[in-house]
PDB file of N, CA and C in Angstrom:
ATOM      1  N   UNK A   1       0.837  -1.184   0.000  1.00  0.00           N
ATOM      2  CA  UNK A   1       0.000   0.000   0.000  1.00  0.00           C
ATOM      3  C   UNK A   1       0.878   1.242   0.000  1.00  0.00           C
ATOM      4  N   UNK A   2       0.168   2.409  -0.579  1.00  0.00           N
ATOM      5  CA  UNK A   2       1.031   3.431  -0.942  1.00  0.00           C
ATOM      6  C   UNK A   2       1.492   4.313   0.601  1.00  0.00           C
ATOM      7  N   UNK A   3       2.335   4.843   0.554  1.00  0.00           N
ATOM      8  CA  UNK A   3       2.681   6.151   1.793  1.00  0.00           C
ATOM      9  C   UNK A   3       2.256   7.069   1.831  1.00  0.00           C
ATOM     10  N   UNK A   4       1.058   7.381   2.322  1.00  0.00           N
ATOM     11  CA  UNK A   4       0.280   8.784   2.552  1.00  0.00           C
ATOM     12  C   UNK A   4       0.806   9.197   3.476  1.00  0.00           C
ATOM     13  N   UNK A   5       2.689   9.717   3.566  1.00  0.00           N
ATOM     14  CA  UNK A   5       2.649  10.472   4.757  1.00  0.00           C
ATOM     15  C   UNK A   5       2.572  11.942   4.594  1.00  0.00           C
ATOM     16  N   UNK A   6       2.660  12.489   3.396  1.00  0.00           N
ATOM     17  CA  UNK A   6       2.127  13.696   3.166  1.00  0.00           C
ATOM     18  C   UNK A   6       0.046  13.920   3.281  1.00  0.00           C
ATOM     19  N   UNK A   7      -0.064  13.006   3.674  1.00  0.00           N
ATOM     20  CA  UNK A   7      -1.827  13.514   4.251  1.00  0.00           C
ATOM     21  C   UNK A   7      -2.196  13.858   5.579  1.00  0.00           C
ATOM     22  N   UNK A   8      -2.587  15.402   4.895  1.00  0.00           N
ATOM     23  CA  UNK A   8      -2.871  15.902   6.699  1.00  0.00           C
ATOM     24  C   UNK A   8      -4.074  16.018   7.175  1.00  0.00           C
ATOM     25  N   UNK A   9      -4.484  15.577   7.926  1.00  0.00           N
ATOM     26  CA  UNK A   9      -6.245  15.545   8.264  1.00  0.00           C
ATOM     27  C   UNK A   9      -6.739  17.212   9.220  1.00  0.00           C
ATOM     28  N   UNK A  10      -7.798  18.151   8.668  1.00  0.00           N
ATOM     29  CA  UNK A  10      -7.991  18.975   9.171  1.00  0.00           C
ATOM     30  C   UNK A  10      -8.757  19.181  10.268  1.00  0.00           C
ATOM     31  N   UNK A  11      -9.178  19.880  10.577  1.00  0.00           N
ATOM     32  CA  UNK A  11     -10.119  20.313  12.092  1.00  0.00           C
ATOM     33  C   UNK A  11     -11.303  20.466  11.548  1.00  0.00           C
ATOM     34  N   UNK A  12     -11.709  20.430  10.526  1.00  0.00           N
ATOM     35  CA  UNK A  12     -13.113  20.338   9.795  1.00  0.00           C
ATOM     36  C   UNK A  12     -13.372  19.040   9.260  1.00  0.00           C
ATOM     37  N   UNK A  13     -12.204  17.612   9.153  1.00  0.00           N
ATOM     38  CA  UNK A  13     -12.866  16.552   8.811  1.00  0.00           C
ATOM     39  C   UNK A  13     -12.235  16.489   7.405  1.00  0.00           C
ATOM     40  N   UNK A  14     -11.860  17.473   6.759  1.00  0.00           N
ATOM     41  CA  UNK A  14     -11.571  17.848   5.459  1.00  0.00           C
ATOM     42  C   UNK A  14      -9.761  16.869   5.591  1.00  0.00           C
ATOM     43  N   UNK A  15      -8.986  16.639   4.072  1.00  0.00           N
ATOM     44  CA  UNK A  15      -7.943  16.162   4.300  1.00  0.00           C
ATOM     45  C   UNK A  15      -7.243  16.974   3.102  1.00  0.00           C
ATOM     46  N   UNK A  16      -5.546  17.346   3.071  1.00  0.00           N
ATOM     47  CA  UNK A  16      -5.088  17.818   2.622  1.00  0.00           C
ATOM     48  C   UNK A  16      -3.359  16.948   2.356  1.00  0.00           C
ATOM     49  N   UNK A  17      -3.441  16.532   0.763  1.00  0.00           N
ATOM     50  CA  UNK A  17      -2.234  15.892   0.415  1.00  0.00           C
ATOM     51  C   UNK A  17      -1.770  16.819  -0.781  1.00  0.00           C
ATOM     52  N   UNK A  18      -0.486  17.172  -0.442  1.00  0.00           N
ATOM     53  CA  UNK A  18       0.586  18.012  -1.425  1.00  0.00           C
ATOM     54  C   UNK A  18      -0.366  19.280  -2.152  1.00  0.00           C
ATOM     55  N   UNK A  19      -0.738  20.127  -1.028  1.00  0.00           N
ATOM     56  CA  UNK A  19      -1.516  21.286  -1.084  1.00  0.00           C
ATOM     57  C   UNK A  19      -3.100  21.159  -1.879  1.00  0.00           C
ATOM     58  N   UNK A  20      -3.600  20.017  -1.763  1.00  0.00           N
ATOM     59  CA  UNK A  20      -4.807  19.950  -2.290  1.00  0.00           C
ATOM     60  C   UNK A  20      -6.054  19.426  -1.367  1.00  0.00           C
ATOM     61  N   UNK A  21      -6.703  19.976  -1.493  1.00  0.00           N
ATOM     62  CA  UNK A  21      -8.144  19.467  -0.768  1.00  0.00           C
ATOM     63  C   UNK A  21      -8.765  18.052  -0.970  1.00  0.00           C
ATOM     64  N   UNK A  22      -8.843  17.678   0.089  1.00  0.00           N
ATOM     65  CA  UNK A  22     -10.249  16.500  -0.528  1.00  0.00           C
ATOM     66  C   UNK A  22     -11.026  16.392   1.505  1.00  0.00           C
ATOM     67  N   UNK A  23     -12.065  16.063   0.476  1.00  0.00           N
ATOM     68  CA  UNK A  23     -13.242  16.030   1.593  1.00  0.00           C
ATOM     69  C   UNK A  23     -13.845  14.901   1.263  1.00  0.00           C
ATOM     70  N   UNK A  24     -14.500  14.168   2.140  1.00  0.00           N
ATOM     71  CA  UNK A  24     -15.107  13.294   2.473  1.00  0.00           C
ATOM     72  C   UNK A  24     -16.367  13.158   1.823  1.00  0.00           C
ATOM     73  N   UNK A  25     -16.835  12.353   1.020  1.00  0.00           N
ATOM     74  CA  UNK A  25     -18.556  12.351   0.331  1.00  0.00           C
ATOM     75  C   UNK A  25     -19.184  10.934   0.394  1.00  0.00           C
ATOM     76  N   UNK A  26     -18.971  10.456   1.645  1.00  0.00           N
ATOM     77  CA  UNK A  26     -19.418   8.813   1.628  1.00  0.00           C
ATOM     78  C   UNK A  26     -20.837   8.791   0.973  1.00  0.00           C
ATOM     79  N   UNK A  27     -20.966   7.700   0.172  1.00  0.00           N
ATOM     80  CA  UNK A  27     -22.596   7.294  -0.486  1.00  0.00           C
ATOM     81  C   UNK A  27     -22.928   6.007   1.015  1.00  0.00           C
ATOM     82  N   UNK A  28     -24.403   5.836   0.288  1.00  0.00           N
ATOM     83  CA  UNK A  28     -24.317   4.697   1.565  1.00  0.00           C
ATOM     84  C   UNK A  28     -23.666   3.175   0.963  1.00  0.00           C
ATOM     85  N   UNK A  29     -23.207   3.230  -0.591  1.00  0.00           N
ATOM     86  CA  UNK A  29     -22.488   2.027  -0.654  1.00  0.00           C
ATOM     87  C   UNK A  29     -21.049   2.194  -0.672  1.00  0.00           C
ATOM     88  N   UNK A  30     -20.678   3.184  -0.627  1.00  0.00           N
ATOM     89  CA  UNK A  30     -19.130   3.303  -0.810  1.00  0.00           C
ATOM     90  C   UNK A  30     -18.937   4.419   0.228  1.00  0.00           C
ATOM     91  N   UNK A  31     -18.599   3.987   1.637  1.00  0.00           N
ATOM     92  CA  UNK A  31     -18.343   4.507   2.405  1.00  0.00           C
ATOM     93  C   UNK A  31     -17.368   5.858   3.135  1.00  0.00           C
ATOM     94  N   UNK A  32     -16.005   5.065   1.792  1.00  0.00           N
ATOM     95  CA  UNK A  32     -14.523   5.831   2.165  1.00  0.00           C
ATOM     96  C   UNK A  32     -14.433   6.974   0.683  1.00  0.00           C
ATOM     97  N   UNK A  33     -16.024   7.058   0.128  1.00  0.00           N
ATOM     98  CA  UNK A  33     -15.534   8.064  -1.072  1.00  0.00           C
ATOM     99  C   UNK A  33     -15.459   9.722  -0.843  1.00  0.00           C
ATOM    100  N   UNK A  34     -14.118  10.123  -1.494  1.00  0.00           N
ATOM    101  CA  UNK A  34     -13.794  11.172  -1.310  1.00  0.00           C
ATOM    102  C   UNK A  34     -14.218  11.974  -2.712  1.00  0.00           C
ATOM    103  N   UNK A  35     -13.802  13.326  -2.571  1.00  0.00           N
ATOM    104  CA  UNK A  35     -13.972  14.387  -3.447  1.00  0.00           C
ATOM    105  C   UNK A  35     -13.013  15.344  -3.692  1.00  0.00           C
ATOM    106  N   UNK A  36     -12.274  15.934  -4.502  1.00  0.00           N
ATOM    107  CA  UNK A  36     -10.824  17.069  -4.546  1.00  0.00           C
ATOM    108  C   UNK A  36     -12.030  18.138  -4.893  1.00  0.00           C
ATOM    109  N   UNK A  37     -11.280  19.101  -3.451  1.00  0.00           N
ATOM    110  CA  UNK A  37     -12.040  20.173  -3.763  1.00  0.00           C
ATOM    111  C   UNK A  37     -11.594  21.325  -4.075  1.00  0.00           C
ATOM    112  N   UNK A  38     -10.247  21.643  -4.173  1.00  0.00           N
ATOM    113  CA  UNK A  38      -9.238  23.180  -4.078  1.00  0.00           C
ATOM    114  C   UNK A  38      -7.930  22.326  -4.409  1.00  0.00           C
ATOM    115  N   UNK A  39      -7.028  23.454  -4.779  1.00  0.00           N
ATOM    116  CA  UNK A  39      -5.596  22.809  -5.465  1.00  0.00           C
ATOM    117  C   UNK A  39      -5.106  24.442  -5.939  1.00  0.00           C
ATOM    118  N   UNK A  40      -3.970  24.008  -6.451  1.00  0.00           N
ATOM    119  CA  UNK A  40      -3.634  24.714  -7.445  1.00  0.00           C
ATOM    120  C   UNK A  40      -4.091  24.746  -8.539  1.00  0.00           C
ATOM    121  N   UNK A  41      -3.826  25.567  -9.584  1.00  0.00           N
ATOM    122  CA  UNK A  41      -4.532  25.578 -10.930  1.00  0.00           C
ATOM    123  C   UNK A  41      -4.394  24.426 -11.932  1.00  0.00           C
ATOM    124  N   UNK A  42      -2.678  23.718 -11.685  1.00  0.00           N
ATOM    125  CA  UNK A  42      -2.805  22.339 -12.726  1.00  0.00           C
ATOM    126  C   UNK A  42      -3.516  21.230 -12.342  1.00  0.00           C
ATOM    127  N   UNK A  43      -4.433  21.642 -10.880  1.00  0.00           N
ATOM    128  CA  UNK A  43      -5.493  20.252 -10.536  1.00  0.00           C
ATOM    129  C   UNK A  43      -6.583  20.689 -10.756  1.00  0.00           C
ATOM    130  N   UNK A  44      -6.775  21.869 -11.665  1.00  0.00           N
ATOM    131  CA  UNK A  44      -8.209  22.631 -11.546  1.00  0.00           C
ATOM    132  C   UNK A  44      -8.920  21.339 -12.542  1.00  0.00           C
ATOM    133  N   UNK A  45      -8.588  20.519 -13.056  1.00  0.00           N
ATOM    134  CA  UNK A  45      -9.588  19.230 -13.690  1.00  0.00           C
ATOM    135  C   UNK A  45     -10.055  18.450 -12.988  1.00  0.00           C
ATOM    136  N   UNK A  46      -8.850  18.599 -11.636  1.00  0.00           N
ATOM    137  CA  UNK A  46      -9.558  16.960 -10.930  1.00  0.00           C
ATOM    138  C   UNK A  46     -10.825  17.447  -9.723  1.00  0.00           C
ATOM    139  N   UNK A  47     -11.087  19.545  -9.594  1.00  0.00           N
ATOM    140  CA  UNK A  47     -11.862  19.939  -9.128  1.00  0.00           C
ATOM    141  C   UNK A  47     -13.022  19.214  -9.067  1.00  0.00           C
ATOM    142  N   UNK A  48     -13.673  18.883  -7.758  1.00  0.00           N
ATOM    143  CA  UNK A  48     -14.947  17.776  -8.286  1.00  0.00           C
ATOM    144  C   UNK A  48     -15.482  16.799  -8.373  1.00  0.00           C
ATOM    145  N   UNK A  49     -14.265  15.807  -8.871  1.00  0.00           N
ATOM    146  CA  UNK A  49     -14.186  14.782  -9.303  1.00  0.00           C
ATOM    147  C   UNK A  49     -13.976  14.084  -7.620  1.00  0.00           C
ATOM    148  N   UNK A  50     -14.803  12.330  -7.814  1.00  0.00           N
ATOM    149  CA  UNK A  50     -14.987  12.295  -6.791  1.00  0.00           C
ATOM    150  C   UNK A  50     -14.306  10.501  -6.892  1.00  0.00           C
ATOM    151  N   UNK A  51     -13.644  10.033  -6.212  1.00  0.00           N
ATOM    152  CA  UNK A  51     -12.710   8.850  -5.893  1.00  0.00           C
ATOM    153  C   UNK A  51     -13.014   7.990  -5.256  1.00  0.00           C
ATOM    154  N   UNK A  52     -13.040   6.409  -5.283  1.00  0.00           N
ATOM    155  CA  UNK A  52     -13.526   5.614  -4.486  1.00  0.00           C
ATOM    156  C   UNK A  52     -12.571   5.061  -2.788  1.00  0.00           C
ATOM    157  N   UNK A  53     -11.183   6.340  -2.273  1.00  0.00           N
ATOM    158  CA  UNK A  53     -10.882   5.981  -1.696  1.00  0.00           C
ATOM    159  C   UNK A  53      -9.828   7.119  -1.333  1.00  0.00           C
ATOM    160  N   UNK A  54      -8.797   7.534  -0.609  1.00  0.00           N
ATOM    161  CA  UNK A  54      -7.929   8.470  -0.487  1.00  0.00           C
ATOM    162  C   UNK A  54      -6.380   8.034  -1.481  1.00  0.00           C
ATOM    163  N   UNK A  55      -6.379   6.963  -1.128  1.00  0.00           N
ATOM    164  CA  UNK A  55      -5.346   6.300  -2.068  1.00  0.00           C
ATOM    165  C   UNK A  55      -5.392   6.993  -3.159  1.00  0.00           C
ATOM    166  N   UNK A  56      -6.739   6.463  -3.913  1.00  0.00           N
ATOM    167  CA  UNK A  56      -7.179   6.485  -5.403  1.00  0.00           C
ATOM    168  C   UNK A  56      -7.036   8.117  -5.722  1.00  0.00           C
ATOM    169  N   UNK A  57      -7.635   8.898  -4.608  1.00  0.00           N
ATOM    170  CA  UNK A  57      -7.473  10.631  -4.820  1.00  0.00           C
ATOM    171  C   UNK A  57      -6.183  11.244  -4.644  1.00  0.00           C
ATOM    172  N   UNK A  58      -5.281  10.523  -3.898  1.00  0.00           N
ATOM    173  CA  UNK A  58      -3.697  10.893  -3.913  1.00  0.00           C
ATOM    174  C   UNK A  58      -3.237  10.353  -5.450  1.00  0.00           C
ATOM    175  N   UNK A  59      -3.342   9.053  -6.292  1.00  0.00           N
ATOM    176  CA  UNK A  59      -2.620   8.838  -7.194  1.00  0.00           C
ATOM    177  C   UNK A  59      -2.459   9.913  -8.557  1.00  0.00           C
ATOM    178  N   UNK A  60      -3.757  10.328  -8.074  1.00  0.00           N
ATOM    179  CA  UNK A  60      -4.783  11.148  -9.215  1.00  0.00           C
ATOM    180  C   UNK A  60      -3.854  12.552  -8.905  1.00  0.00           C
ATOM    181  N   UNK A  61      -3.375  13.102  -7.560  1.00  0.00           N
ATOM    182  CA  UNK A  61      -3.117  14.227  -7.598  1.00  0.00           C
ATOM    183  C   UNK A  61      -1.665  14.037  -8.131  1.00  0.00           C
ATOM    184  N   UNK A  62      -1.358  12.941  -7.834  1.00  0.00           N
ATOM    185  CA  UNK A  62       0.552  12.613  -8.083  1.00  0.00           C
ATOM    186  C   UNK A  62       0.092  12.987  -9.556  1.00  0.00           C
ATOM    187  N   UNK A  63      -0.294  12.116 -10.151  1.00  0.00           N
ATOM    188  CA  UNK A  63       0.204  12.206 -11.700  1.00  0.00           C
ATOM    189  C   UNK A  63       0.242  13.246 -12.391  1.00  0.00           C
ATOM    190  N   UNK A  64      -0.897  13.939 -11.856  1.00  0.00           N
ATOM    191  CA  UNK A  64      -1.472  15.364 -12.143  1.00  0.00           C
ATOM    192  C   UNK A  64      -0.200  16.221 -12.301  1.00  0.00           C
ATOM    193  N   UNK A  65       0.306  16.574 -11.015  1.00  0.00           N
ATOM    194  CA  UNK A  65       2.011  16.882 -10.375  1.00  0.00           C
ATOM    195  C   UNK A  65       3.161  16.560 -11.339  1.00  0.00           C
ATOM    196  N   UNK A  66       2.946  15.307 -11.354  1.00  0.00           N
ATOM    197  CA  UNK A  66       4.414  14.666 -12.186  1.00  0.00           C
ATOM    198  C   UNK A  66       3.939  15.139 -13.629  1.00  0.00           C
ATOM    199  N   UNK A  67       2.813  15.419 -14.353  1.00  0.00           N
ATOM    200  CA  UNK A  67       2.589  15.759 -16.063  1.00  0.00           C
ATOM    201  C   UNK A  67       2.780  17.764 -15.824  1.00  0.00           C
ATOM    202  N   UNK A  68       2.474  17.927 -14.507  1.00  0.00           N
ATOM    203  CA  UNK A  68       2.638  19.359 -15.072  1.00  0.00           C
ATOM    204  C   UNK A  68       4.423  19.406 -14.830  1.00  0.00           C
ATOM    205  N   UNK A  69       5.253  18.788 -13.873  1.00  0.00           N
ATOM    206  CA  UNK A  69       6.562  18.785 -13.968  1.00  0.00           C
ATOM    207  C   UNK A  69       7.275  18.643 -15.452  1.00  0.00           C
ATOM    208  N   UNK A  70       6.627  17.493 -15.739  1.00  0.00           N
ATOM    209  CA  UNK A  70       7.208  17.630 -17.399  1.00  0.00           C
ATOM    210  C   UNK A  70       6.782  18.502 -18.133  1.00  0.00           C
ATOM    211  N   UNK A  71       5.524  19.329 -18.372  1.00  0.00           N
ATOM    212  CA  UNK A  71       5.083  20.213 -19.492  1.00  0.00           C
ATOM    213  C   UNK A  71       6.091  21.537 -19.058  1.00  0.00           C
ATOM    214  N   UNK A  72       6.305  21.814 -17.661  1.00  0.00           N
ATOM    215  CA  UNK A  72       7.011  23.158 -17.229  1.00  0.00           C
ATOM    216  C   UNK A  72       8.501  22.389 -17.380  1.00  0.00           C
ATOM    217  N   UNK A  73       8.975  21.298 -17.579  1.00  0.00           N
ATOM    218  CA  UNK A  73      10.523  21.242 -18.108  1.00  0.00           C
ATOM    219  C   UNK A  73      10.961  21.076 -16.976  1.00  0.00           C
ATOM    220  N   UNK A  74      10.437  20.621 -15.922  1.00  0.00           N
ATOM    221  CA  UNK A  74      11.440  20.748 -14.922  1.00  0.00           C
ATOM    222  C   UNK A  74      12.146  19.176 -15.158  1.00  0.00           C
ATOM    223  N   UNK A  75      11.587  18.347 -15.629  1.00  0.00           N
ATOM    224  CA  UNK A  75      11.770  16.614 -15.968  1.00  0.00           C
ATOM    225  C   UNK A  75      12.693  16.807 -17.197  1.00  0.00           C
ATOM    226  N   UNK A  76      13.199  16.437 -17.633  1.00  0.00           N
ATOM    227  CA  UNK A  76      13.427  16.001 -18.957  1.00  0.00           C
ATOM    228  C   UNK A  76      12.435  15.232 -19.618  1.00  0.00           C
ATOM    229  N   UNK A  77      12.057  15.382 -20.846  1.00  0.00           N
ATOM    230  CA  UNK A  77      11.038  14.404 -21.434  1.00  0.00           C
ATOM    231  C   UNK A  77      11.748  13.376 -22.040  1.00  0.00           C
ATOM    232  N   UNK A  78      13.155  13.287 -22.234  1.00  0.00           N
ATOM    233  CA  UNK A  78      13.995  11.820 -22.516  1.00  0.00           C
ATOM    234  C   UNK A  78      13.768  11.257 -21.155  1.00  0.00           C
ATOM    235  N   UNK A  79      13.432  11.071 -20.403  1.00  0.00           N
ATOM    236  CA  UNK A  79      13.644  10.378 -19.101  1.00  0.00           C
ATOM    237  C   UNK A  79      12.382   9.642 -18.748  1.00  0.00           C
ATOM    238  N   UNK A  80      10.974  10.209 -19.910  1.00  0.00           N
ATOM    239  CA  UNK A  80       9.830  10.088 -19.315  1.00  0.00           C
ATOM    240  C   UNK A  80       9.339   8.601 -20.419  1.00  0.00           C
ATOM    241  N   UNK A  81       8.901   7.823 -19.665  1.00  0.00           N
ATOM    242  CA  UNK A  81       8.353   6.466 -20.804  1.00  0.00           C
ATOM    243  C   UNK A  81       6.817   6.223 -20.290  1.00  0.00           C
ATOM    244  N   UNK A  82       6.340   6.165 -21.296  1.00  0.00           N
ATOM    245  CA  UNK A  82       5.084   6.161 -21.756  1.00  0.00           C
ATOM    246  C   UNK A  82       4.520   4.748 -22.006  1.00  0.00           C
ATOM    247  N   UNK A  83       3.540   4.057 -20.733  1.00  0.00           N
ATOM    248  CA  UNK A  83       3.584   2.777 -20.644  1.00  0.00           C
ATOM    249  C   UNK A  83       1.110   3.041 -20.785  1.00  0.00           C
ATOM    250  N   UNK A  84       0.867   2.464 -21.374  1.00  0.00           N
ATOM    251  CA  UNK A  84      -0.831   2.318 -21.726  1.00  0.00           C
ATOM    252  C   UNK A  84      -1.058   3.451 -21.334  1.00  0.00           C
ATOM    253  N   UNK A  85      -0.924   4.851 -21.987  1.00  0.00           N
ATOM    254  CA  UNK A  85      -1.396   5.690 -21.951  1.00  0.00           C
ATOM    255  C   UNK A  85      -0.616   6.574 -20.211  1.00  0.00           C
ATOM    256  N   UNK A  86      -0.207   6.081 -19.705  1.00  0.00           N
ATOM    257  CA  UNK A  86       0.321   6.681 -18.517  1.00  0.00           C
ATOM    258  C   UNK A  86       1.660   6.763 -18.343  1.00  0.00           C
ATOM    259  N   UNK A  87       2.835   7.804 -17.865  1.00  0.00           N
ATOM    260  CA  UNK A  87       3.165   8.442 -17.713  1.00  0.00           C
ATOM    261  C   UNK A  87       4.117   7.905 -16.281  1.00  0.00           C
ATOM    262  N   UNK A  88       4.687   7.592 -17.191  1.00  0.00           N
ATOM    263  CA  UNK A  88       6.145   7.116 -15.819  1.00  0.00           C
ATOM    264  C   UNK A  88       7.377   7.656 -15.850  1.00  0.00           C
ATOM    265  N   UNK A  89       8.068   8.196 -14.685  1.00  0.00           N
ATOM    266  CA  UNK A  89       9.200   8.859 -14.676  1.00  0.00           C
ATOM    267  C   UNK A  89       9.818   7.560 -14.574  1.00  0.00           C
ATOM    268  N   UNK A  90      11.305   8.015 -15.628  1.00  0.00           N
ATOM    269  CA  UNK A  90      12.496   6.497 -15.043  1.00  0.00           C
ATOM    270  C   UNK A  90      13.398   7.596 -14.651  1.00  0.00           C
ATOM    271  N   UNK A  91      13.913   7.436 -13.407  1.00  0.00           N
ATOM    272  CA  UNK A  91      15.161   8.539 -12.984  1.00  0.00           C
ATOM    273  C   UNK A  91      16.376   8.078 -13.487  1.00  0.00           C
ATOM    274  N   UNK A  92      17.569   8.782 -13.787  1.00  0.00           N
ATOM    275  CA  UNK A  92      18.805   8.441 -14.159  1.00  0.00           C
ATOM    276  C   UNK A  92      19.204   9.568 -13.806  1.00  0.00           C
ATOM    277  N   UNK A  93      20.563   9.593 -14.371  1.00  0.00           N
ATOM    278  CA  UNK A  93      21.728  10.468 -13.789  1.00  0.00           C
ATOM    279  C   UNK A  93      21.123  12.159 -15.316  1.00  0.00           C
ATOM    280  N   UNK A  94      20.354  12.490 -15.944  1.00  0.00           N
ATOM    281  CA  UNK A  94      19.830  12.735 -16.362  1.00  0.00           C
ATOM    282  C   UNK A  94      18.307  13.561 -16.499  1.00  0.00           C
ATOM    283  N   UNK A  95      17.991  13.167 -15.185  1.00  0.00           N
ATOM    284  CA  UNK A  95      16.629  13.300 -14.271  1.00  0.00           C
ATOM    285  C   UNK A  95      15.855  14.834 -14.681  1.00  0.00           C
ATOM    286  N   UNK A  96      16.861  15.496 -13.789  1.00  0.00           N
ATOM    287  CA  UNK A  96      16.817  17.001 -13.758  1.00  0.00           C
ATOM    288  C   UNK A  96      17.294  17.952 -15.149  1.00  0.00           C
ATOM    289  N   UNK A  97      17.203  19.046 -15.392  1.00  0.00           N
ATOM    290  CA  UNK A  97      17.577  19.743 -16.861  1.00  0.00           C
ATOM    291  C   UNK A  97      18.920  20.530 -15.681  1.00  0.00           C
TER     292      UNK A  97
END
């Protein structure tokens, strides 16, 4: 299971991983479903959008993170491999520009 140690739980119930919101929207069949509610502007898509778990709403914000790293150049795009449509960093000595 993944390391959510960047998730901080607020005083409103609300939770916050790598400056983004998510709040809590349990249905009565899916108990642990969350919602991203605030971010920065390169998560302004995942505004809304609602996840069957915190896991599932952290992976969503990573990738989010890691595609705007490459569009702003901070990645190298030789470094980046492209596996079913998703978006994997391979690090090497190369990593950084």
């Amino acid at each position: 299971m993944k390391n959510l140690k960047k998730l901080q739980i607020l005083k409103n119930g609300g939770m916050r991983y790598n400056n983004v919101r998510i709040e809590n929207t349990p249905s009565p069949t899916m108990t642990e479903m969350v919602q991203i509610t605030k971010g920065p502007a390169y998560t302004k898509p995942l505004w809304g959008k609602k996840y069957v778990n915190v896991l599932k709403a952290s992976m969503a914000i990573d990738v989010s993170q890691n595609e705007n790293k490459i569009s702003k150049g901070y990645i190298d795009p030789s470094c980046v491999v492209s596996l079913d449509n998703s978006k994997i960093v391979v690090m090497n000595d190369n990593f950084l520009k």
